[in-house]
Protein backbone atom coordinates (compact mmCIF):
# COMPACT_ATOMS: atom_id res chain seq x y z
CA UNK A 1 -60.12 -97.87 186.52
CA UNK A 2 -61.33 -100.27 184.16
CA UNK A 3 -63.57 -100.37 180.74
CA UNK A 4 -65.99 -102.72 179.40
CA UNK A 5 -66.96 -102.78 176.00
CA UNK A 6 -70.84 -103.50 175.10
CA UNK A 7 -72.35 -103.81 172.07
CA UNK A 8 -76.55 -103.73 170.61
CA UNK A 9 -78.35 -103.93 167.54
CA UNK A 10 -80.84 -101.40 166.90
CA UNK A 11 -83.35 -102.12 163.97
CA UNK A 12 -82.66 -100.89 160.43
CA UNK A 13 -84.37 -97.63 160.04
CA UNK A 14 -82.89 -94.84 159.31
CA UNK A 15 -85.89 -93.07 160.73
CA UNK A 16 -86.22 -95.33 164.20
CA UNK A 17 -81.97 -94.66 164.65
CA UNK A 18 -82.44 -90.48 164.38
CA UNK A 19 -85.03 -91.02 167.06
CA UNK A 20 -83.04 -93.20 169.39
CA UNK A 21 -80.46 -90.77 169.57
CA UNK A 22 -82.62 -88.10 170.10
CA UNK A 23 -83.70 -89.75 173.28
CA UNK A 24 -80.19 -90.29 174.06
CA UNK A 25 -79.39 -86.56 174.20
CA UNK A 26 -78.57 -84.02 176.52
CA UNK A 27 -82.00 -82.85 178.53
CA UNK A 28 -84.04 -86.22 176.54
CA UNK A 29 -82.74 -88.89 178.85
CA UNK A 30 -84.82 -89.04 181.70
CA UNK A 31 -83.39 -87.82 185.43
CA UNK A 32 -83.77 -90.83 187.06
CA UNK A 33 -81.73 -92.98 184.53
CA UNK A 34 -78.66 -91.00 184.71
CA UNK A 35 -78.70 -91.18 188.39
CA UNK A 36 -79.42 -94.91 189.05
CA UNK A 37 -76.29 -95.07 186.43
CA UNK A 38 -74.54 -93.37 188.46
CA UNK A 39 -75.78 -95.47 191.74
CA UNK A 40 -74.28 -98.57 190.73
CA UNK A 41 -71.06 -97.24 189.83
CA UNK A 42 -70.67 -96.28 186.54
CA UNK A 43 -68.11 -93.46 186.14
CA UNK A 44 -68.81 -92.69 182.79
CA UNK A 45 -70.05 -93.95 179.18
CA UNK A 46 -69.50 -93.37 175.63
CA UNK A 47 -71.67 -93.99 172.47
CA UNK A 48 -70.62 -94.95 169.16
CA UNK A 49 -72.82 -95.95 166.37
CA UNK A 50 -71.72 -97.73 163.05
CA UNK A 51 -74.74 -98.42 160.97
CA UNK A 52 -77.05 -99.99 162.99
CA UNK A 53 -74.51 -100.99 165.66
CA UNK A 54 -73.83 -99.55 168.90
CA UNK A 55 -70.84 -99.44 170.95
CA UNK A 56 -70.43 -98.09 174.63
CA UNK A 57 -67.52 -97.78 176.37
CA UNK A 58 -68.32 -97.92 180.46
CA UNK A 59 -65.35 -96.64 182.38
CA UNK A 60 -65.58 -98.20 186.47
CA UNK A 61 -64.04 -98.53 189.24
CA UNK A 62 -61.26 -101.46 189.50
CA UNK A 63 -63.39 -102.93 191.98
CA UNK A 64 -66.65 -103.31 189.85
CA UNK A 65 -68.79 -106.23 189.84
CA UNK A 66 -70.68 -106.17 186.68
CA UNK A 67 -73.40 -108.18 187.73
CA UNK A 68 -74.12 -107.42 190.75
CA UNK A 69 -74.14 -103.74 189.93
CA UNK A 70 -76.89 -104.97 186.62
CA UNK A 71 -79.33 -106.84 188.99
CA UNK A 72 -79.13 -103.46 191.21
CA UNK A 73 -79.72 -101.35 187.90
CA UNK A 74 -82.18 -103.46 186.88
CA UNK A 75 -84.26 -102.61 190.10
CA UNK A 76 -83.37 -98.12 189.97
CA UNK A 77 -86.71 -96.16 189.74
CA UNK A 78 -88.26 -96.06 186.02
CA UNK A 79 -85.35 -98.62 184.72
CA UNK A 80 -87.27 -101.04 183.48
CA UNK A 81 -90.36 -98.44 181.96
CA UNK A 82 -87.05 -96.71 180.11
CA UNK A 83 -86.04 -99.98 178.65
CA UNK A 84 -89.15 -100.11 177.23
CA UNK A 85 -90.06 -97.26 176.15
CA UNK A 86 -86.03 -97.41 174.17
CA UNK A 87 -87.30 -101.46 172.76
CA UNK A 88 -88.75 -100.11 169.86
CA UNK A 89 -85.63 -98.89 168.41
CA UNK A 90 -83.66 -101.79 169.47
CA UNK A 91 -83.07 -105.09 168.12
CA UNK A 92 -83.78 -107.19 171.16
CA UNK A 93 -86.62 -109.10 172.67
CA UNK A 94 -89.37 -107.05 174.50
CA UNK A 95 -89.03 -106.48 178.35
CA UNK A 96 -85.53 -107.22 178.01
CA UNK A 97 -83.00 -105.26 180.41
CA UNK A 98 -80.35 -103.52 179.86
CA UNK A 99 -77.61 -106.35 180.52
CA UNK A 100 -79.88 -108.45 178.19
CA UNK A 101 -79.96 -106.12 175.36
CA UNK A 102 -75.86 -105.31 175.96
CA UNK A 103 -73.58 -107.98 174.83
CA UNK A 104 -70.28 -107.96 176.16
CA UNK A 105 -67.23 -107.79 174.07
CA UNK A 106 -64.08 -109.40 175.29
CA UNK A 107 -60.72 -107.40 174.07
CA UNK A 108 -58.48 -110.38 172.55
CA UNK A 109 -55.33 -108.11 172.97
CA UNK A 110 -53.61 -104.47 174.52
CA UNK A 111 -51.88 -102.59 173.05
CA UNK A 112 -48.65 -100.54 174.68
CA UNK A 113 -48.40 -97.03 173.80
CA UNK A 114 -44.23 -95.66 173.25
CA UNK A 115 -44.34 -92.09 174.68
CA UNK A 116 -41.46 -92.19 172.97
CA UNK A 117 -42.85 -92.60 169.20
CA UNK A 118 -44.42 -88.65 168.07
């Protein structure tokens, strides 16, 4: 398995940010986005928010191609009407995608865990 980091800018407003999430929780997001997720071989993501900035962590398969797997997203049934309908809240140019809107973030360094150290 591997992970890919991601990061987006949604605008600053307080208001606009409650929302987002909102949309973002369990029985909001719509049917067919969690399954054309799922399509292209995403195993799983996680949200993080600082401020204004998100972070998701996408867990895949070792054999993933990233952007093959976005150009298929990009295509899933009501993928591009959900990026829209999210744009408002976001920080990104309008009928952007979602690998437009997600920057990647390259890890500079691992770090070894000592089973050893409690």
């Amino acid at each position: 398995m591997k992970r890919y980091c991601r990061t987006m800018s949604l605008k600053s407003d307080n208001v606009l940010i409650h929302e987002y999430i909102h949309r973002h929780s369990e029985g909001e997001a719509w049917f067919e986005i969690l399954t054309g997720i799922q399509e292209v071989g995403i195993l799983e993501m996680e949200r993080y928010l600082l401020g204004n900035l998100l972070l998701i962590i996408v867990e895949l398969p070792v054999d993933f191609d990233w952007d093959s797997a976005m150009v298929r997203l990009a295509i899933q049934p009501r993928q591009q009407e959900w990026e829209d309908y999210m744009a408002i809240f976001q920080d990104c140019a309008e009928g952007n995608t979602a690998d437009e809107k997600w920057k990647m973030q390259n890890v500079s360094s691992t770090c070894t865990i000592n089973n050893d150290f409690v």
